[in-house]
C-alpha atoms as a PDB file:
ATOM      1  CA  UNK A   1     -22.132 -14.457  13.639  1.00  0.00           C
ATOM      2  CA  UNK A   2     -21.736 -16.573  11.001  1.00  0.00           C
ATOM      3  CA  UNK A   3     -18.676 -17.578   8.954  1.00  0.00           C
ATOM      4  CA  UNK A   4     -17.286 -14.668   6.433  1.00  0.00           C
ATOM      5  CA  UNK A   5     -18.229 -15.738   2.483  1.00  0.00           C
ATOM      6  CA  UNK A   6     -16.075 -14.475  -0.248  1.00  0.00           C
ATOM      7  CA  UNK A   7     -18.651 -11.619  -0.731  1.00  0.00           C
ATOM      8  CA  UNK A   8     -17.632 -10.356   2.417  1.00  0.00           C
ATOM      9  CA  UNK A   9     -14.591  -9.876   1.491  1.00  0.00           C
ATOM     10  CA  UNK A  10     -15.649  -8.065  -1.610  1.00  0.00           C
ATOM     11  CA  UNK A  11     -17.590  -5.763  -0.108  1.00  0.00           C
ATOM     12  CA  UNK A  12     -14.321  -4.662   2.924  1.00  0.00           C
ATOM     13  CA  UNK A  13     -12.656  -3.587  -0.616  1.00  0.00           C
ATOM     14  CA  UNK A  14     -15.573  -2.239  -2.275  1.00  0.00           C
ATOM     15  CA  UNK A  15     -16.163   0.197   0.753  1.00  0.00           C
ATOM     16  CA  UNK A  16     -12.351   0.588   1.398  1.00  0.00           C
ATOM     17  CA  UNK A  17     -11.839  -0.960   4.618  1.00  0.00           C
ATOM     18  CA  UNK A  18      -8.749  -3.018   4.957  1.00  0.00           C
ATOM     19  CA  UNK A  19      -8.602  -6.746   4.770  1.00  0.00           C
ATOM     20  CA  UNK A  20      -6.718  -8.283   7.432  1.00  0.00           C
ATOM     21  CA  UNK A  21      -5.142 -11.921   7.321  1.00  0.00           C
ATOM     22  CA  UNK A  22      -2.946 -13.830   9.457  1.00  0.00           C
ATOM     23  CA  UNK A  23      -2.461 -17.547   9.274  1.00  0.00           C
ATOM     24  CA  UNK A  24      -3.203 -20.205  11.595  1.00  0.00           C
ATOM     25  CA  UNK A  25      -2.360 -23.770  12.132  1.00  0.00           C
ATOM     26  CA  UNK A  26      -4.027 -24.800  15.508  1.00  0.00           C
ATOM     27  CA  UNK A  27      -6.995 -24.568  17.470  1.00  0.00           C
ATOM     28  CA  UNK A  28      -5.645 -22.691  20.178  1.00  0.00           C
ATOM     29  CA  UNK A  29      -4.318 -19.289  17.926  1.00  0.00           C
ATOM     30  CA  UNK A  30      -7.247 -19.967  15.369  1.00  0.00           C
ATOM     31  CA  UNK A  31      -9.973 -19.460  18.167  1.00  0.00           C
ATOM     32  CA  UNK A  32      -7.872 -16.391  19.402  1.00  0.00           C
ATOM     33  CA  UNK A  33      -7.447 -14.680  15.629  1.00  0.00           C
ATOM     34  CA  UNK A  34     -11.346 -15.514  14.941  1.00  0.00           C
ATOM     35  CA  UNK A  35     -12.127 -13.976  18.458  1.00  0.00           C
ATOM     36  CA  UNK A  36     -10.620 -10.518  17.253  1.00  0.00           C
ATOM     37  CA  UNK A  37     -12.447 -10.202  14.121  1.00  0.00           C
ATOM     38  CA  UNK A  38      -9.497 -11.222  12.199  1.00  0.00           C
ATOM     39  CA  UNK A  39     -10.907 -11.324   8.334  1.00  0.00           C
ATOM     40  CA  UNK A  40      -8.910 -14.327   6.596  1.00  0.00           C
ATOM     41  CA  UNK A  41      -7.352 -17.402   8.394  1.00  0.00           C
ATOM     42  CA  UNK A  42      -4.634 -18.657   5.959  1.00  0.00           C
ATOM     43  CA  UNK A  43      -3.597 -22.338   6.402  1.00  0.00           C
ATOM     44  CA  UNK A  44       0.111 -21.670   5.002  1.00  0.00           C
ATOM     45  CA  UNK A  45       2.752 -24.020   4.404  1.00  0.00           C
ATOM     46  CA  UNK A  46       4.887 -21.594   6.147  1.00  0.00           C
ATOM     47  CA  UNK A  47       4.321 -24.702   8.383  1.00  0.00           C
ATOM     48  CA  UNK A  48       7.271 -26.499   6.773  1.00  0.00           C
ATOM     49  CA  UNK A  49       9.621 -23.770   8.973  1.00  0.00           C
ATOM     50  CA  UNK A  50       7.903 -22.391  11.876  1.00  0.00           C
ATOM     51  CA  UNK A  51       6.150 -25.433  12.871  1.00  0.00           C
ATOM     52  CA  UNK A  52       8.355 -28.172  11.307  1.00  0.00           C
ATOM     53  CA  UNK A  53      12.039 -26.187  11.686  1.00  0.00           C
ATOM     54  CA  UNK A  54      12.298 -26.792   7.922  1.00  0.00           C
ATOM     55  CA  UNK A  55      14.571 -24.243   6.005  1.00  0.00           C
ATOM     56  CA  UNK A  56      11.695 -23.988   3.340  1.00  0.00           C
ATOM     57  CA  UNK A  57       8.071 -24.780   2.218  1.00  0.00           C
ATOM     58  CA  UNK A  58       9.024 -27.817   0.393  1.00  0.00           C
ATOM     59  CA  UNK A  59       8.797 -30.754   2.450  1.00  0.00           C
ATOM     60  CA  UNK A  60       4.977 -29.706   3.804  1.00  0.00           C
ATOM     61  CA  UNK A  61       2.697 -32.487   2.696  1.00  0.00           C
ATOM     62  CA  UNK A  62      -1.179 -32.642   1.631  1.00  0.00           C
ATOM     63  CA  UNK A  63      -1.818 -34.473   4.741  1.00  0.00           C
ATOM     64  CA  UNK A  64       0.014 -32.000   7.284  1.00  0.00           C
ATOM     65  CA  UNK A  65      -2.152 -28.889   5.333  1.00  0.00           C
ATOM     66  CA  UNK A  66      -5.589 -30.931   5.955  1.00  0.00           C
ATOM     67  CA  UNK A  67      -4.552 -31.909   9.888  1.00  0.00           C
ATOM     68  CA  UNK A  68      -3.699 -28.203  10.788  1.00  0.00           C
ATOM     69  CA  UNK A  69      -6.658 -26.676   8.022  1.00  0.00           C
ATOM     70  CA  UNK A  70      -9.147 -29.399  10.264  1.00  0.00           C
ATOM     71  CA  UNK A  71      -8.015 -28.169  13.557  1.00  0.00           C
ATOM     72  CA  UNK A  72      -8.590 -24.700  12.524  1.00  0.00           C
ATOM     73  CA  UNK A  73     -11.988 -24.849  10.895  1.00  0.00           C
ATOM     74  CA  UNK A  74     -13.341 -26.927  13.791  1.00  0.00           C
ATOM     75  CA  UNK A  75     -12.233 -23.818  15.609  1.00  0.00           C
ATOM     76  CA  UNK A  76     -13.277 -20.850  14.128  1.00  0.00           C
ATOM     77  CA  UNK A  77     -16.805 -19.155  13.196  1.00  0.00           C
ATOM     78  CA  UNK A  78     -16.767 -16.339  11.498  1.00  0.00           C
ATOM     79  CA  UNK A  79     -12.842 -15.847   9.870  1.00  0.00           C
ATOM     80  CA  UNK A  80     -12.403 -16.946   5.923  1.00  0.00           C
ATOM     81  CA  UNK A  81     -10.593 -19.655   5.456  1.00  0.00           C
ATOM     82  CA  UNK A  82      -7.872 -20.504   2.725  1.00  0.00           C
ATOM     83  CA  UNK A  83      -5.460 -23.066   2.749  1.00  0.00           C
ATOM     84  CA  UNK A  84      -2.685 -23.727   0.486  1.00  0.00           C
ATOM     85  CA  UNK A  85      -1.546 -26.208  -2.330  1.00  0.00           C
ATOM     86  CA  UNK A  86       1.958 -27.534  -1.037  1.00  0.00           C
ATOM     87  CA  UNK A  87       4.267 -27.618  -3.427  1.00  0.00           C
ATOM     88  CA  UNK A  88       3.600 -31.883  -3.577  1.00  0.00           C
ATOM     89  CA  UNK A  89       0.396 -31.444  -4.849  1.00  0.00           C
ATOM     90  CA  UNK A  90       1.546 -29.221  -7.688  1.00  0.00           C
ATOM     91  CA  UNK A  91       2.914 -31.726 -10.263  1.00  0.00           C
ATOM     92  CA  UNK A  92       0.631 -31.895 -12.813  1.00  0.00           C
ATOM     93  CA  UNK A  93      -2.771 -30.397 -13.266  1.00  0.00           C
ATOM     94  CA  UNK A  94      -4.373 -33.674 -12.527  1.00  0.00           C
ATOM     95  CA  UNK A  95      -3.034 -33.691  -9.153  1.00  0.00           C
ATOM     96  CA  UNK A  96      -3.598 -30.151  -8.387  1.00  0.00           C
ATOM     97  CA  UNK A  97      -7.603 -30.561  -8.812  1.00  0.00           C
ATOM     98  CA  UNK A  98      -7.727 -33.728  -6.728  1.00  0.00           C
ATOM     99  CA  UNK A  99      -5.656 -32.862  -4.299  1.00  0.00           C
ATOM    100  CA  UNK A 100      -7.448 -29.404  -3.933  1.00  0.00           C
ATOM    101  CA  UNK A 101     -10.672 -31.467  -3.707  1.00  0.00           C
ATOM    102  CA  UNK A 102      -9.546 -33.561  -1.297  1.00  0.00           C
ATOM    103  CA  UNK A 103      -7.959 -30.170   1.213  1.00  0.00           C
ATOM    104  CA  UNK A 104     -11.386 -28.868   0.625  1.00  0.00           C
ATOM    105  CA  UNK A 105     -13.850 -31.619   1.301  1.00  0.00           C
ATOM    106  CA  UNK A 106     -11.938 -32.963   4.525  1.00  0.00           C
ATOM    107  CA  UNK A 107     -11.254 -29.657   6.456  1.00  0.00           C
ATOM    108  CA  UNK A 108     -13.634 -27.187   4.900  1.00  0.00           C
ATOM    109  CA  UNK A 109     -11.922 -24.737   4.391  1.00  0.00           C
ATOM    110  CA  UNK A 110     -13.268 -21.696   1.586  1.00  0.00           C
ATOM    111  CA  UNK A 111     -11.156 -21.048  -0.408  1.00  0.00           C
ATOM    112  CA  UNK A 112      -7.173 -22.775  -1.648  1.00  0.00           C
ATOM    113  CA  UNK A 113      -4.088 -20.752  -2.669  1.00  0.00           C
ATOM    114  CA  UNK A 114      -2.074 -21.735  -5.304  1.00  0.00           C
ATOM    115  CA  UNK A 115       1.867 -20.320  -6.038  1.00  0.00           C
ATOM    116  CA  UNK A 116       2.018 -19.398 -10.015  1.00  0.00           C
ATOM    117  CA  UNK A 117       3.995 -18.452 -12.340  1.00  0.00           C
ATOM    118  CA  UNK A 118       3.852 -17.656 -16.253  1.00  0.00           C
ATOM    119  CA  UNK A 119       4.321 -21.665 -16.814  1.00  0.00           C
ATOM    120  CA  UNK A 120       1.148 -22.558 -14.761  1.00  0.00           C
ATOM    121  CA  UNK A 121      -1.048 -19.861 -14.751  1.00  0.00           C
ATOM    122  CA  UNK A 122      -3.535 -21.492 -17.662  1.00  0.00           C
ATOM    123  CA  UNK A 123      -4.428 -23.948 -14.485  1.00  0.00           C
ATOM    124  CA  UNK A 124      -6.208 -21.285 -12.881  1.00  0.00           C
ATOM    125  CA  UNK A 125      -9.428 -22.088 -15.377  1.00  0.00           C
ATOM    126  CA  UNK A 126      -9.068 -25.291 -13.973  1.00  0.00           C
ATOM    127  CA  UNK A 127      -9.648 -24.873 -10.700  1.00  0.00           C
ATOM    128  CA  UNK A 128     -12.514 -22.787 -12.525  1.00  0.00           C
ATOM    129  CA  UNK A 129     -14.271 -25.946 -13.856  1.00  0.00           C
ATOM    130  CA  UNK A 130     -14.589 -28.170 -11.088  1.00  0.00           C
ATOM    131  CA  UNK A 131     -15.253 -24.903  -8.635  1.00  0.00           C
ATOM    132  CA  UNK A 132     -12.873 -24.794  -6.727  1.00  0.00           C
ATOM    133  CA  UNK A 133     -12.273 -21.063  -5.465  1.00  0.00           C
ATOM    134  CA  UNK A 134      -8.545 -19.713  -5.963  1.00  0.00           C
ATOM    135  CA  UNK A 135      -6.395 -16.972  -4.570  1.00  0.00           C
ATOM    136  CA  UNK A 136      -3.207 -16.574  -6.887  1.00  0.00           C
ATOM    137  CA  UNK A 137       0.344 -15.992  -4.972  1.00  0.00           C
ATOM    138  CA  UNK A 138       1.964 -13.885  -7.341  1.00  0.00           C
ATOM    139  CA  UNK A 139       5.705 -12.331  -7.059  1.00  0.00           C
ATOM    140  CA  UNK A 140       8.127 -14.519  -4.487  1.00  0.00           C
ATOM    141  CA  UNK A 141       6.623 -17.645  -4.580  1.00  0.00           C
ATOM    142  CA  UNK A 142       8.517 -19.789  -2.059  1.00  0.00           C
ATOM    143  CA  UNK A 143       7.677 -22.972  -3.036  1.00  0.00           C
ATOM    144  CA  UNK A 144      10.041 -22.364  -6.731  1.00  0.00           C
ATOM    145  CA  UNK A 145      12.914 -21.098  -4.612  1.00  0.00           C
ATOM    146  CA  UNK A 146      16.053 -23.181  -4.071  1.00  0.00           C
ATOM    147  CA  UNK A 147      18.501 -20.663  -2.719  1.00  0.00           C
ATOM    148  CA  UNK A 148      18.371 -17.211  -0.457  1.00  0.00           C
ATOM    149  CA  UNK A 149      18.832 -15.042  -3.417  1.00  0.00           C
ATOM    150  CA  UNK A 150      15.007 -15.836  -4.302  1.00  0.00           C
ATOM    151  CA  UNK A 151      14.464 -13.950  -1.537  1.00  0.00           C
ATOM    152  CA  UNK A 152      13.862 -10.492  -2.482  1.00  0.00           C
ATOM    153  CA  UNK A 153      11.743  -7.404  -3.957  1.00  0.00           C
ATOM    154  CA  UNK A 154       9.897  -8.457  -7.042  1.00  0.00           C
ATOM    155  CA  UNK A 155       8.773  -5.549  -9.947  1.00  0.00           C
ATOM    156  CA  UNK A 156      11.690  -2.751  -9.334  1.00  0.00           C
ATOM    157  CA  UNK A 157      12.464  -3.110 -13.153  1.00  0.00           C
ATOM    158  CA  UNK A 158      10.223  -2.399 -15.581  1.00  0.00           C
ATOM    159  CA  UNK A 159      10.250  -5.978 -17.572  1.00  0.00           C
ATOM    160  CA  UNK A 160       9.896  -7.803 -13.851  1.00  0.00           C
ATOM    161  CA  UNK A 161       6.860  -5.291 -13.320  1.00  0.00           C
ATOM    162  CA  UNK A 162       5.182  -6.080 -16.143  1.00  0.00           C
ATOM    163  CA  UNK A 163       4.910  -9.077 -16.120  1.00  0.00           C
ATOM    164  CA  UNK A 164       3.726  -9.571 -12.491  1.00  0.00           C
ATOM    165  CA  UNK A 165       0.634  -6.979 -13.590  1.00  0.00           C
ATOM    166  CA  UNK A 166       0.169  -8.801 -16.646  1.00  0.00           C
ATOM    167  CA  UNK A 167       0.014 -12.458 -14.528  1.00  0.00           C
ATOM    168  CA  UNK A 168      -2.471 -10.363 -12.450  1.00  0.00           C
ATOM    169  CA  UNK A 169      -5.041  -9.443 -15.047  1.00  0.00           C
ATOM    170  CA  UNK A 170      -4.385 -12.705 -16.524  1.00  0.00           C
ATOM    171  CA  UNK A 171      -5.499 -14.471 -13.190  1.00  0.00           C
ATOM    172  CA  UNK A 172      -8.837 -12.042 -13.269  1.00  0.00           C
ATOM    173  CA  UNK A 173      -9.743 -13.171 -16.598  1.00  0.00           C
ATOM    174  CA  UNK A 174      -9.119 -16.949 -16.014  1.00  0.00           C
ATOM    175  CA  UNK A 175     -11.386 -16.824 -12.970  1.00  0.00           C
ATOM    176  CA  UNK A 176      -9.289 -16.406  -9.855  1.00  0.00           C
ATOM    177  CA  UNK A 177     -11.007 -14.969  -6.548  1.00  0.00           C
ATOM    178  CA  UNK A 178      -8.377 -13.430  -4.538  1.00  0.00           C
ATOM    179  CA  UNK A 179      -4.693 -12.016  -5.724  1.00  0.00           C
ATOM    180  CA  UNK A 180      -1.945 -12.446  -2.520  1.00  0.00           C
ATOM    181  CA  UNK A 181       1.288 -10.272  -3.537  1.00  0.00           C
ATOM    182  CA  UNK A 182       4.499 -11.240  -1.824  1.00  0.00           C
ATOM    183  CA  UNK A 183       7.273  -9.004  -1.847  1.00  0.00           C
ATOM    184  CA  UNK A 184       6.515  -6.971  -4.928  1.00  0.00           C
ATOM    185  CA  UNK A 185       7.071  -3.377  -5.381  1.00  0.00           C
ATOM    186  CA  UNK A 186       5.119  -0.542  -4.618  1.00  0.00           C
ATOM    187  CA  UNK A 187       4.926   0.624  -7.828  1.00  0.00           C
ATOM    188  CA  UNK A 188       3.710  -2.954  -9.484  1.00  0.00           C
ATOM    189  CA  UNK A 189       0.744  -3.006  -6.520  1.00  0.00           C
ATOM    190  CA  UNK A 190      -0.277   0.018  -8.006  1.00  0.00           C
ATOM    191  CA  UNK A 191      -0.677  -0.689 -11.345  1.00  0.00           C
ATOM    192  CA  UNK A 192      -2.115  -3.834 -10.381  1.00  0.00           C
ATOM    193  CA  UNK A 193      -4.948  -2.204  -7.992  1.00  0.00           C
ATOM    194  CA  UNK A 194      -5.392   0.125 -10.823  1.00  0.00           C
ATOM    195  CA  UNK A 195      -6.240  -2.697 -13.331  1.00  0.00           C
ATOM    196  CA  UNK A 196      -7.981  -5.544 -11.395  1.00  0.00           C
ATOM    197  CA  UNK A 197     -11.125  -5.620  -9.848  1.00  0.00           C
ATOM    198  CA  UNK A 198     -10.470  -8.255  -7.273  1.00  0.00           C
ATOM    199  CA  UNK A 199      -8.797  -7.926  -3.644  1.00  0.00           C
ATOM    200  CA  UNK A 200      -5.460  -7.780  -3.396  1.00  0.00           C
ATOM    201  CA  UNK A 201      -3.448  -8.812  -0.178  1.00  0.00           C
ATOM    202  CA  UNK A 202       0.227  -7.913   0.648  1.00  0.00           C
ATOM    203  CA  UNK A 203       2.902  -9.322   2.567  1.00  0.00           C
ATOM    204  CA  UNK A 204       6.090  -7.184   2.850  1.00  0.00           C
ATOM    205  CA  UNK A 205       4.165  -4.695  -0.574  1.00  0.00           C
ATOM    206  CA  UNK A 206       3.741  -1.771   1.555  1.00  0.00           C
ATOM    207  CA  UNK A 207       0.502  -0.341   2.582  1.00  0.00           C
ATOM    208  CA  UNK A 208      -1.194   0.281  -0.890  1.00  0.00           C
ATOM    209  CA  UNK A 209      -2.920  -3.477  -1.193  1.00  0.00           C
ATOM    210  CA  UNK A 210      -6.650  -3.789   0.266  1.00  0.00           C
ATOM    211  CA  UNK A 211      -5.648  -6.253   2.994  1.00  0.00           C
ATOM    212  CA  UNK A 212      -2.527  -7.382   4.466  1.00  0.00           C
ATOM    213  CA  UNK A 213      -1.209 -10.901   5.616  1.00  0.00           C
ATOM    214  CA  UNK A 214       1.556 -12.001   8.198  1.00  0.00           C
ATOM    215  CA  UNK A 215       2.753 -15.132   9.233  1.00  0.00           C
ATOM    216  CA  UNK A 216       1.684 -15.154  13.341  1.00  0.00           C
ATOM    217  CA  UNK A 217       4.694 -16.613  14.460  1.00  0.00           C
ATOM    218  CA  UNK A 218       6.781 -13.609  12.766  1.00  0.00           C
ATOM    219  CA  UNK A 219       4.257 -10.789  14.577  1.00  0.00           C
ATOM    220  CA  UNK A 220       4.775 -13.171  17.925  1.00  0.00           C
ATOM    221  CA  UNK A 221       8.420 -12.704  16.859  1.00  0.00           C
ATOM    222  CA  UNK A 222       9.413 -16.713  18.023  1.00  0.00           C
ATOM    223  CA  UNK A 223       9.582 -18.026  14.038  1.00  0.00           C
ATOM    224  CA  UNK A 224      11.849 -20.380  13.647  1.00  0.00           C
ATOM    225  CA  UNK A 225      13.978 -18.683  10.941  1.00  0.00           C
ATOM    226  CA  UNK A 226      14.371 -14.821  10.760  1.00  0.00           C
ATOM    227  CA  UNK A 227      11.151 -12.910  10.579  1.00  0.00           C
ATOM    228  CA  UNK A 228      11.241 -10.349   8.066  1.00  0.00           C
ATOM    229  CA  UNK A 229      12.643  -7.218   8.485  1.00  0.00           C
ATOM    230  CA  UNK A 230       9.453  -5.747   7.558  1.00  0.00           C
ATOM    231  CA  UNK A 231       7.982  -6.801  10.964  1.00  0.00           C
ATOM    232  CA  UNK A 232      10.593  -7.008  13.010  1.00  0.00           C
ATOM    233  CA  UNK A 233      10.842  -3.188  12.759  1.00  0.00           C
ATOM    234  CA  UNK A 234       7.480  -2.498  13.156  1.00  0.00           C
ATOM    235  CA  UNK A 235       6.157  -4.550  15.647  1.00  0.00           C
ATOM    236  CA  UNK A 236       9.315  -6.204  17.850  1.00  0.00           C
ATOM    237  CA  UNK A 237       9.544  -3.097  20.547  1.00  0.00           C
ATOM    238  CA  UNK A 238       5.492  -4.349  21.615  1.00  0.00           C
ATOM    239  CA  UNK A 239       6.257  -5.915  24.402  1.00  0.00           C
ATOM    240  CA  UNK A 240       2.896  -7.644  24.082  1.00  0.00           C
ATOM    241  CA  UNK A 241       1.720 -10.596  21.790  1.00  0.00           C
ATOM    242  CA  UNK A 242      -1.830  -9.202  22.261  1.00  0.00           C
ATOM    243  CA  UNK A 243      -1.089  -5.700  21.828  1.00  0.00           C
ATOM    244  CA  UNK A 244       1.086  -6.390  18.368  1.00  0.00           C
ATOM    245  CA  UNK A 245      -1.571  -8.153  17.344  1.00  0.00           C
ATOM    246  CA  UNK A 246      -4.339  -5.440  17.675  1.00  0.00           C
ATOM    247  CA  UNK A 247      -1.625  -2.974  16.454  1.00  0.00           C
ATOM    248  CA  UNK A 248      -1.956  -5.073  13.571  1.00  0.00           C
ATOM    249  CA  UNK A 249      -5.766  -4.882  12.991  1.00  0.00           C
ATOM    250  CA  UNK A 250      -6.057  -1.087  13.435  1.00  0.00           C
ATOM    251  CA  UNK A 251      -3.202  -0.607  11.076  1.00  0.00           C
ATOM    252  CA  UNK A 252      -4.221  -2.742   8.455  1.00  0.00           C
ATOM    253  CA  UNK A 253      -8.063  -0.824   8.919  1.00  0.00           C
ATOM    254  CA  UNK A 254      -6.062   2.352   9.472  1.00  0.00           C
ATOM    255  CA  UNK A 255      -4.181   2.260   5.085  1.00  0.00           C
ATOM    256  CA  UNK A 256      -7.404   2.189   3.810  1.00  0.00           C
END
């Protein structure tokens, strides 16, 4: 089999089969997840705390996102691959393209996620230009959080809501490939899945997204900081790794 394109993925939402994701940042786990059919690797900088014992995202540079994206392409054949922009490479617009070239061209990866907001969204067309393929992180977007409050459901109230649907049809229209939702509300998914054509994956959303993503060391249940409660509940009385894992997959296939 050869490696999933972005059409792929189009097609598991088109004929309602759920998208599953989990990310990756070796060799070892990447071979594993691509071994089980596992739809999208995702190179996170969730690397900063479960791999680094960092409190945060922040500190993860360009260079530690190419050596684990590297490892992890050279080990996988059929899984999608995205990677993220740390939060280092997001200074100016400038920086965002080259560095975004640079994560692409050197580990190979498909596809790059970027953390918006309302402040950088108009960068999305940039990506756009020099074609560069983008999956916008909408709702808690770690890398802008300084304290634990950030933490937290995004959408309940109506204002909130809005404007995380709006940021979503925005991103369509400006060209992005892929919407990931973090911790937004039920209600917001919907009336973004009602509105936008393209995939949406959740993380801690519910079960109403096409696909869903977790971090593997929070499903493995050895993170270095809490895993979410959203997981913990779910998947911690498995006594297996193996066994949470294809848990996972069927329930992910099973919501849609």
């Amino acid at each position: 089999m050869s490696r999933k394109k972005l059409k792929d993925i189009y097609d598991l939402k088109q004929n309602n089969v759920g998208i599953t994701a989990i990310t990756a940042y070796d060799a070892s786990f990447a071979k594993y997840f691509d071994e089980l059919h596992v739809d999208i690797l995702l190179i996170g900088d969730s690397l900063g705390e479960v791999i680094k014992g960092e409190k945060n995202t922040h500190s993860v540079t360009l260079k530690e996102i190419i050596y684990h994206a590297t490892a992890v392409s050279k080990s996988t054949k059929t899984s999608y691959l995205i990677a993220d922009l740390p939060k280092v490479s997001c200074k100016t617009p400038n920086q965002m393209i080259k560095d975004s070239l640079k994560l692409m061209t050197e580990s190979k990866v498909n596809m790059i996620k970027v953390e918006f907001r309302k402040s950088n969204l108009k960068y999305i067309s940039n990506f756009v230009t020099n074609n560069i393929p983008i999956c916008c992180h909408l709702g808690l977007t770690p890398q802008y959080i300084s304290n634990r409050n950030g933490y937290r459901k995004y959408g309940n109230t109506k204002k909130e809501r809005d404007s995380i649907v709006s940021m979503a049809c925005n991103a369509e229209k400006l060209g992005a490939k892929i919407i990931l939702l973090e911790c937004v509300s039920e209600i917001a998914v919907r009336e973004i899945k009602q509105r936008v054509g393209l995939p949406v994956i959740g993380i801690g959303c519910g079960n109403k997204c096409d696909g869903q993503i977790v971090v593997s060391y929070d499903i493995l249940g050895i993170s270095f900081n809490k895993s979410p409660n959203f997981i913990s509940k779910k998947y911690s009385k498995i006594p297996c790794f193996h066994n949470r894992l294809k848990k996972y997959i069927r329930d992910v296939k099973k919501f849609s």
